[in-house]
Protein backbone atom coordinates (compact mmCIF):
# COMPACT_ATOMS: atom_id res chain seq x y z
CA UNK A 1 -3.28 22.60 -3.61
CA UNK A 2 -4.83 25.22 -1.77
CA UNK A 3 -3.65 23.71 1.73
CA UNK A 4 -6.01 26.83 4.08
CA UNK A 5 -8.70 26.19 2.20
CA UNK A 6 -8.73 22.20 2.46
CA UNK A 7 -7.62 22.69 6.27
CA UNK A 8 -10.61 24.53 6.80
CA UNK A 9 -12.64 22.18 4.65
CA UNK A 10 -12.10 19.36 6.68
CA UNK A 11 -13.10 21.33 9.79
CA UNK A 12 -16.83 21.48 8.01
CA UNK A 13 -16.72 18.06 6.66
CA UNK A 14 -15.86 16.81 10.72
CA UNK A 15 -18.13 19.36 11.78
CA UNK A 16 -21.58 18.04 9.81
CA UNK A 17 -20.01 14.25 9.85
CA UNK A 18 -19.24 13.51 6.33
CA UNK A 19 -16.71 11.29 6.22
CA UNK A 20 -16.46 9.48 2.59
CA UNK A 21 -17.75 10.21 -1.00
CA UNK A 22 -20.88 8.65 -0.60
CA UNK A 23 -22.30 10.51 2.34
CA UNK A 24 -24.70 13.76 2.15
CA UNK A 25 -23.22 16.85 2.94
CA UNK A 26 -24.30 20.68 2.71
CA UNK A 27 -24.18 22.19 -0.93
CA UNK A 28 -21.94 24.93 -1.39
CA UNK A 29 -22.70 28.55 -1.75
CA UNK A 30 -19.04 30.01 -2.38
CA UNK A 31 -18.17 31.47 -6.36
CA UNK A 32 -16.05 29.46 -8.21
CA UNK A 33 -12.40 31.12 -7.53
CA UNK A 34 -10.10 32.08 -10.72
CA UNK A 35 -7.18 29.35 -11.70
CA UNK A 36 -4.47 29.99 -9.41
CA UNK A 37 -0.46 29.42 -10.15
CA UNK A 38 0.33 26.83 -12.79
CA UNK A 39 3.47 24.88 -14.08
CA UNK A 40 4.92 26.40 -17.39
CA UNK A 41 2.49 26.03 -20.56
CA UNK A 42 3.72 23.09 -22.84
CA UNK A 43 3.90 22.90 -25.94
CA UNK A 44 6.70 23.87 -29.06
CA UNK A 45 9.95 24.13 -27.56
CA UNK A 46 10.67 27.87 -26.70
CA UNK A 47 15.04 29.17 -27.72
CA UNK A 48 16.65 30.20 -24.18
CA UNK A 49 19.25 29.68 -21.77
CA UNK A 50 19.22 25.58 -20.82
CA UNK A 51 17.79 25.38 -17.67
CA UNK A 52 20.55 23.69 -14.93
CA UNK A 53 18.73 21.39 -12.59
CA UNK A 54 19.66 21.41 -8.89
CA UNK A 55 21.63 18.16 -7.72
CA UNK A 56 21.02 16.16 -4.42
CA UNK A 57 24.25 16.01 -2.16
CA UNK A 58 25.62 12.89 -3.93
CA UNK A 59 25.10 14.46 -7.62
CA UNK A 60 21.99 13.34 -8.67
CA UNK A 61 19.54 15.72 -10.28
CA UNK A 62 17.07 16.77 -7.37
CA UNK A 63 13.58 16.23 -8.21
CA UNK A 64 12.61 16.65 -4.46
CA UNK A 65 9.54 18.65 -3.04
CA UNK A 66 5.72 18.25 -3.41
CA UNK A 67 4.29 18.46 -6.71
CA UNK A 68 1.15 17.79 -8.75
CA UNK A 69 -0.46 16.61 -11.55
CA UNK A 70 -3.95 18.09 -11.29
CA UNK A 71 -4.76 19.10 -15.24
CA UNK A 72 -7.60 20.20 -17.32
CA UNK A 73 -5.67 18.58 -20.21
CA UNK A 74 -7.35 15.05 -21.20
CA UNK A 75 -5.87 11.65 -21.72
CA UNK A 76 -7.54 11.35 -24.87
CA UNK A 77 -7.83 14.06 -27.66
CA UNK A 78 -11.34 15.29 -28.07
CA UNK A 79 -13.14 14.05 -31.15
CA UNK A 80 -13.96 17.65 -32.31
CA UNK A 81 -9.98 18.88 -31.81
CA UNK A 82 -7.58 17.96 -34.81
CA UNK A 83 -4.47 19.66 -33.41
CA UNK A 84 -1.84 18.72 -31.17
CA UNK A 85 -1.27 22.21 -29.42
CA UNK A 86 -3.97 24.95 -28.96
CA UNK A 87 -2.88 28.67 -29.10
CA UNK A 88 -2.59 30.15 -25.85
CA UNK A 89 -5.72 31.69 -25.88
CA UNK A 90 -7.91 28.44 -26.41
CA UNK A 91 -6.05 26.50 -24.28
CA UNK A 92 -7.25 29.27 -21.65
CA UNK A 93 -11.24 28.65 -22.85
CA UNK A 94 -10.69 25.59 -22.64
CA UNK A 95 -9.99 25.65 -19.19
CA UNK A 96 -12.35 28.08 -18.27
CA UNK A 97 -15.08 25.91 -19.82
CA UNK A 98 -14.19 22.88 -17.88
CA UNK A 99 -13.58 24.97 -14.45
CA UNK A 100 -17.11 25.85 -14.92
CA UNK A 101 -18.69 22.32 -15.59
CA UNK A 102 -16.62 21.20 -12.47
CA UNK A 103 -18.21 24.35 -10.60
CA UNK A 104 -21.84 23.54 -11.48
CA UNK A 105 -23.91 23.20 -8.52
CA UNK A 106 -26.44 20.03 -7.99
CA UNK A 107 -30.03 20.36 -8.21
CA UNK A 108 -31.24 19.95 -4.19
CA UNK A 109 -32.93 16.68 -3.50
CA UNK A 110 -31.32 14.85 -6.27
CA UNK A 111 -28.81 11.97 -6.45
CA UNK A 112 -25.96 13.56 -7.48
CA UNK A 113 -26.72 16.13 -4.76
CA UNK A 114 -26.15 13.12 -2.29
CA UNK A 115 -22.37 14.01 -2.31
CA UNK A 116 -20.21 17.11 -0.85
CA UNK A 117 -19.90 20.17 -3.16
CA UNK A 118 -16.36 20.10 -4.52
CA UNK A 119 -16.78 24.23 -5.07
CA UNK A 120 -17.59 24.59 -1.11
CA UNK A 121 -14.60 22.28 0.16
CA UNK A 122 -11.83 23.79 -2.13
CA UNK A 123 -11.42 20.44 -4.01
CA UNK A 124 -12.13 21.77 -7.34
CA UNK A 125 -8.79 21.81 -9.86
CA UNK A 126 -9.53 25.79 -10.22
CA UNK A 127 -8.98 26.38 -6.96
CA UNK A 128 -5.70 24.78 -6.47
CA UNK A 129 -2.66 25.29 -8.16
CA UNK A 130 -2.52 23.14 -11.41
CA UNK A 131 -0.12 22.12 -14.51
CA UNK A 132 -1.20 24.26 -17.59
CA UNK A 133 -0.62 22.63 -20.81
CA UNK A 134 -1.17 23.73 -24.60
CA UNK A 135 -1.29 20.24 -25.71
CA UNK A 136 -5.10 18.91 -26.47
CA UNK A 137 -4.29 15.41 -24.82
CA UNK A 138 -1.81 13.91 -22.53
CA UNK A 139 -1.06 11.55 -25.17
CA UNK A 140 1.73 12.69 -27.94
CA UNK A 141 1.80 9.06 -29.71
CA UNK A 142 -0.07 7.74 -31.30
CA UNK A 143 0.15 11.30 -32.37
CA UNK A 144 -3.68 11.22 -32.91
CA UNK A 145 -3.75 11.92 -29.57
CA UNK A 146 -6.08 8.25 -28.85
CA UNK A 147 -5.69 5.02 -26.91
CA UNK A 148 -5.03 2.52 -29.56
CA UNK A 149 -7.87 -0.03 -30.08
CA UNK A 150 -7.91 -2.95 -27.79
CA UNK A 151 -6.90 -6.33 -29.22
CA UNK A 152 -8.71 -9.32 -29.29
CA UNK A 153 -7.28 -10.94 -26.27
CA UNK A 154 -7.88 -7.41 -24.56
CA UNK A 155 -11.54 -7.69 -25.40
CA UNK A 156 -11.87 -11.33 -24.22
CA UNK A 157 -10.71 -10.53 -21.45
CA UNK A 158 -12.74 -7.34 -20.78
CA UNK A 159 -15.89 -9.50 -21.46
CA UNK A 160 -14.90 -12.14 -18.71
CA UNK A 161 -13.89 -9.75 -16.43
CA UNK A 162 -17.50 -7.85 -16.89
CA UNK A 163 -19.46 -11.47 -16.60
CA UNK A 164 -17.61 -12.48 -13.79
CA UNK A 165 -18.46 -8.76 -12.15
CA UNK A 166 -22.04 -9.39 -12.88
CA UNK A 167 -22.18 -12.69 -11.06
CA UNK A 168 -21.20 -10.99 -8.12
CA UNK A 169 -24.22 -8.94 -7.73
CA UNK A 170 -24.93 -5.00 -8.25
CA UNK A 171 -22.00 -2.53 -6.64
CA UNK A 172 -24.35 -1.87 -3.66
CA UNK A 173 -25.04 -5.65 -2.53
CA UNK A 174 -22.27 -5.86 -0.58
CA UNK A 175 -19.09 -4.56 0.48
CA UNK A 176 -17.21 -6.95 -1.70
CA UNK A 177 -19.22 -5.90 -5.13
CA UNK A 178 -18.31 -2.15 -4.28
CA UNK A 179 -15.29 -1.08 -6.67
CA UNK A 180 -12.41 -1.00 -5.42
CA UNK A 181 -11.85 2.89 -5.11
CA UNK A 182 -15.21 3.06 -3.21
CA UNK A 183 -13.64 0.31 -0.90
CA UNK A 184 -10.53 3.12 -0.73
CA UNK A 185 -7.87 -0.05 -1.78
CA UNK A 186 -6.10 2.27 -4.42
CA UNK A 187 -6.65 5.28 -6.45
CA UNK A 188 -5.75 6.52 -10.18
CA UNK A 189 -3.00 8.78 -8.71
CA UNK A 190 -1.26 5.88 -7.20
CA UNK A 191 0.35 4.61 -10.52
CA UNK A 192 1.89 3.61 -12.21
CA UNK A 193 1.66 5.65 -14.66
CA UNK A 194 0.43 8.66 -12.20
CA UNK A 195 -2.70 9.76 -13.10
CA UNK A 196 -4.41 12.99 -12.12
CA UNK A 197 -6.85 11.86 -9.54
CA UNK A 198 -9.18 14.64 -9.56
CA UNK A 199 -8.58 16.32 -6.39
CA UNK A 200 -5.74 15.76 -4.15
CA UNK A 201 -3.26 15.38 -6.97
CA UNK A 202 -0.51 15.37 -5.14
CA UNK A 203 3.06 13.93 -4.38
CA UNK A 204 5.92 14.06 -2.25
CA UNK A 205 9.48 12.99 -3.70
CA UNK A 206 12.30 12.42 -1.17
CA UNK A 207 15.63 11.64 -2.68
CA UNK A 208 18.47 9.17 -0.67
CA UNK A 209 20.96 7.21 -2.40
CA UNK A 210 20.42 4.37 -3.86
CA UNK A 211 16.50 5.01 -3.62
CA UNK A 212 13.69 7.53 -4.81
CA UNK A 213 10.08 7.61 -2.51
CA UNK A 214 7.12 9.10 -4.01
CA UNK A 215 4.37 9.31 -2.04
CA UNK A 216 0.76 10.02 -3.27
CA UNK A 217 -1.60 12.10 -1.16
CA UNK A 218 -4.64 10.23 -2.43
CA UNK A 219 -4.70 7.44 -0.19
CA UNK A 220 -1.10 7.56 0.50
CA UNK A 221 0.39 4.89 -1.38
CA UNK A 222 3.93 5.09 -1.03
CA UNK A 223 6.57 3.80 -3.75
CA UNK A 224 9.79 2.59 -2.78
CA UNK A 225 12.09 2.76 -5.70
CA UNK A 226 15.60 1.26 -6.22
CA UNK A 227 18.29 2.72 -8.11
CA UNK A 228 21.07 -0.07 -7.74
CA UNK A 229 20.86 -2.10 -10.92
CA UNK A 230 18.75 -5.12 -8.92
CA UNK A 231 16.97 -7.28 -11.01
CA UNK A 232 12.41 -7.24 -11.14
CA UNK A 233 11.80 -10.06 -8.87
CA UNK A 234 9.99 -13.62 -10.55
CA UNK A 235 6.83 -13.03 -12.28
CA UNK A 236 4.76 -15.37 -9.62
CA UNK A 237 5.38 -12.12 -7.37
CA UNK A 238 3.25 -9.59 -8.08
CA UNK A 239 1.73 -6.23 -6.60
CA UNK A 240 -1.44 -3.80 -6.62
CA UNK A 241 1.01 -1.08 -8.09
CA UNK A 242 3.96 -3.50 -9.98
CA UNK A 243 7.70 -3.35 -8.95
CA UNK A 244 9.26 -0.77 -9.99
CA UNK A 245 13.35 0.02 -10.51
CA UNK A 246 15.18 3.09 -11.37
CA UNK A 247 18.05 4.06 -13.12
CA UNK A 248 19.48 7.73 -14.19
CA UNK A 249 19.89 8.56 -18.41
CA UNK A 250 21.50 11.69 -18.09
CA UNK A 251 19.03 14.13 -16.22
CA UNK A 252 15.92 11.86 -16.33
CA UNK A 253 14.80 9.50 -13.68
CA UNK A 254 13.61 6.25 -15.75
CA UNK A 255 11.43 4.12 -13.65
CA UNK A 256 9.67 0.65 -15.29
CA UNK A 257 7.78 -1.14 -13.68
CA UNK A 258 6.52 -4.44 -14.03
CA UNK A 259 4.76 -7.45 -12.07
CA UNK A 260 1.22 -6.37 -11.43
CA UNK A 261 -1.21 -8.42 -9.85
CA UNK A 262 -4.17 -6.92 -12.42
CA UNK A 263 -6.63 -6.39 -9.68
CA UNK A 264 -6.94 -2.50 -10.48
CA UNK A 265 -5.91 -2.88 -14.11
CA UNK A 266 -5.28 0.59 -16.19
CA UNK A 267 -7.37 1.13 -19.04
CA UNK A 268 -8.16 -2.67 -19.16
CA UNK A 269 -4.48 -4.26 -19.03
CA UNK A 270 -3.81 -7.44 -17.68
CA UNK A 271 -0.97 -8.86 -15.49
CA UNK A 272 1.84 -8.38 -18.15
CA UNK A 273 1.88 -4.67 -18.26
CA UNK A 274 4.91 -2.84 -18.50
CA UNK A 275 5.07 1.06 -17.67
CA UNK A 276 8.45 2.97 -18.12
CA UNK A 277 8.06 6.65 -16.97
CA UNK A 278 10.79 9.24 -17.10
CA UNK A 279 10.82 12.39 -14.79
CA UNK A 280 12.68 15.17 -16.12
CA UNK A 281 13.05 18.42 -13.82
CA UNK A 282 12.41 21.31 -16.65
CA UNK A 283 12.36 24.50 -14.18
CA UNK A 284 12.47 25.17 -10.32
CA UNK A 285 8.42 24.91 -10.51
CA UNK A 286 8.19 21.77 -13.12
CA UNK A 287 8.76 18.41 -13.86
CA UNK A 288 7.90 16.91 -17.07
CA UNK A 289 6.64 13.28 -16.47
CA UNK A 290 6.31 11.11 -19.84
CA UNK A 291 5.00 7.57 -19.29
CA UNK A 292 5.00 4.40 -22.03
CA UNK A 293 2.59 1.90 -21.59
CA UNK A 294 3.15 -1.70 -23.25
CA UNK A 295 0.83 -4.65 -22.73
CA UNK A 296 0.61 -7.08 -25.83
CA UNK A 297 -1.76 -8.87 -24.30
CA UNK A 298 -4.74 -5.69 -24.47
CA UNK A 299 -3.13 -3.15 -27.09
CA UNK A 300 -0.82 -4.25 -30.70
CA UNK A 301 1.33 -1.57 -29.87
CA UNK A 302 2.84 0.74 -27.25
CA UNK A 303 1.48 4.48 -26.41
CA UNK A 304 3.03 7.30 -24.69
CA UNK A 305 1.85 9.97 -22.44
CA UNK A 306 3.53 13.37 -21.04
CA UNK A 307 2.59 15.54 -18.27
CA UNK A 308 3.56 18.99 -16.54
CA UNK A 309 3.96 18.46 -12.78
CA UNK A 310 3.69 21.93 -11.17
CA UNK A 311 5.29 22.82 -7.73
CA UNK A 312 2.98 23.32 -4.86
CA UNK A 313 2.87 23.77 -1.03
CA UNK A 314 3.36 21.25 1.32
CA UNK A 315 2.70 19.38 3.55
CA UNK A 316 0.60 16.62 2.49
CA UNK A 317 -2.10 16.04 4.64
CA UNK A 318 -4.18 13.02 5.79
CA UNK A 319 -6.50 11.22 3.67
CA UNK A 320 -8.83 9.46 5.34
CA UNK A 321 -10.94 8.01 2.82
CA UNK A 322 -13.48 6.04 4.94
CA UNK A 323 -13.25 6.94 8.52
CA UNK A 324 -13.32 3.42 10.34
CA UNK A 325 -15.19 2.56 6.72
CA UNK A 326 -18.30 4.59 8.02
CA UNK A 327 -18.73 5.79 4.74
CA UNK A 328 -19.12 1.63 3.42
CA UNK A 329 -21.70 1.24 5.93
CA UNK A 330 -23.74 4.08 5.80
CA UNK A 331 -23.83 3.62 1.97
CA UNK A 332 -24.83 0.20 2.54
CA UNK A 333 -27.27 0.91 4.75
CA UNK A 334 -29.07 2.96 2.57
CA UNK A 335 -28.75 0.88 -0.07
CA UNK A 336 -30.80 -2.32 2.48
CA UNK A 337 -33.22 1.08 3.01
CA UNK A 338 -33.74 1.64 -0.69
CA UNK A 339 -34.35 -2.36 -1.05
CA UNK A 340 -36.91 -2.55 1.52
CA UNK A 341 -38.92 0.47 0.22
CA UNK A 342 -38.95 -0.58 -2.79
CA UNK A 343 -40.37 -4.38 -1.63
CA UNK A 344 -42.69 -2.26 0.58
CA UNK A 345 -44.25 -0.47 -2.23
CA UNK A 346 -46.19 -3.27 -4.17
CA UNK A 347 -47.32 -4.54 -0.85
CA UNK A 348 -48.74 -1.21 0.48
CA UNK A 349 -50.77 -0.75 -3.06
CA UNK A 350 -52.18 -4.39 -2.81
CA UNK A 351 -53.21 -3.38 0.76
CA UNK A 352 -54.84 -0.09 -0.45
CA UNK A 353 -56.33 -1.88 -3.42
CA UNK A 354 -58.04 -4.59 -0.51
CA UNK A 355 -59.89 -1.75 1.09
């Protein structure tokens, strides 16, 4: 990412007090900036010299540095797209299309203007460096490009899950209805599988033997890997991100994971997902990360994923998500306001009506 410009963003955002997603902030005035570098395009294999990946002092292939997986490129084919790779030149409109809907500015005074200008902060994917791809989705099979559907149990489950939400009470009722990404528990780039989280896509991978760390920027969940052959631990223990364990095929990095508690489920999956990614260092700027996702209890049948992470600057820097939660209770706050003008207003016009 584009560490000056986020430095000097979060001198603005402490000096006008904005502090979380959900507080107001100035709207930006700045042009949208031009994509900066980018990982090597994907897409049909190109004839040239193999590529010889660096190695770690005890002779592993070294996929250490900072690195991220900020995209244009969807999950999910579009609907209107019936190819697997664009040509060069629409993969470039396509980014420039979607660097300008992430550019737009909000219309002052309404709610989506309640929120810091992404533009003005340098949080925008078009002003940091980001993985270019030629492939229309992140997903190569089904080679449609599409989730497969979920199953029956999947859809049981989603409906319990969304009646059981309900019962708690609208998002803005309490702290404990908020989601949990408002409540700043865990984010999408947390993983597994990694997914780019929008802004501050970013990771930090420190080799030792015996273990791989990758730590996210969002947040800053950390993952603690083991490469020594030991075992997932019972099924009654389970975690916000699974367990994961690692082992080396060759020059990838194969990591599954397993054990999840289901609490921040991906795409709907329950307890007994399984995801096995693979890290493969392709250049000195580029890792290719390709991710399988099982779950028989919410899809028939596996799907796979693959992703360019590009090399980028480090360090990584705080994320403070909610400052001492200010951002919770400022939201909440005006959430109590909204309430009581709103039970104010019938009252007021049944006093005006009396005179």
């Amino acid at each position: 990412m584009n560490y000056r410009m986020f430095v000097s963003a979060g001198a603005v955002i402490a000096a006008v007090g904005i502090v979380s997603l959900d507080t107001v902030a100035v709207r930006g005035q700045t042009a949208p900036a031009r994509p900066q570098t980018a990982a090597k395009t994907g897409g049909p294999a190109a004839k040239g010299k193999p590529y010889v990946q660096p190695k770690t002092a005890d002779g592993q292939p070294d996929l250490q540095g900072f690195w991220t997986n900020s995209t244009y490129t969807p999950l999910e084919r579009p609907n209107n797209v019936t190819k697997e790779y664009y040509t060069p030149e629409e993969a470039e409109v396509a980014i420039q299309r979607a660097s300008e809907r992430e550019t737009e500015q909000t219309e002052p005074g309404t709610v989506a203007d309640v929120h810091y200008d992404f533009t003005q902060f340098g949080l925008d994917r078009s002003q940091s460096t980001f993985a270019r791809d030629l492939r229309t989705s992140l997903i190569i099979n089904p080679e449609n490009g599409k989730i497969p559907p979920v199953n029956a149990e999947g859809q049981k489950r989603a409906a319990e899950r969304a009646a059981a939400r309900r019962a708690l009470g609208a998002n803005l009722d309490s702290y404990e209805t908020m989601p949990i990404g408002t409540r700043c528990l865990i984010m999408a780039g947390s993983g597994p599988p990694m997914m780019n989280a929008g802004y501050n896509s970013n990771y930090q991978i420190v080799q030792a033997p015996g273990e791989v760390m990758i730590l996210t920027e969002m947040i800053h969940d950390v993952r603690i890997i083991p490469l020594d052959g030991r075992p997932a631990p019972p099924k009654s223990i389970k975690q916000w991100m699974g367990v994961s364990r690692g082992h080396w095929e060759g020059q990838t990095l194969v990591v599954e994971t397993t054990n999840f508690n289901a609490k921040n489920p991906f795409r709907g999956s329950s307890e007994n997902l399984k995801v096995t990614e693979r890290f493969t260092r392709t250049a000195d700027d580029q890792i290719v990360y390709r991710f399988t996702v099982e779950d028989p209890s919410t899809w028939d049948r596996a799907w796979t994923a693959e992703m360019n992470m590009a090399k980028t600057v480090g360090p990584l820097f705080e994320h403070a998500c909610h400052e001492g939660n200010y951002g919770m209770l400022n939201t909440l706050a005006g959430a109590r306001l909204a309430d009581k003008k709103a039970a104010d207003g019938p009252a007021r016009a049944a006093g005006a009506a009396k005179k």
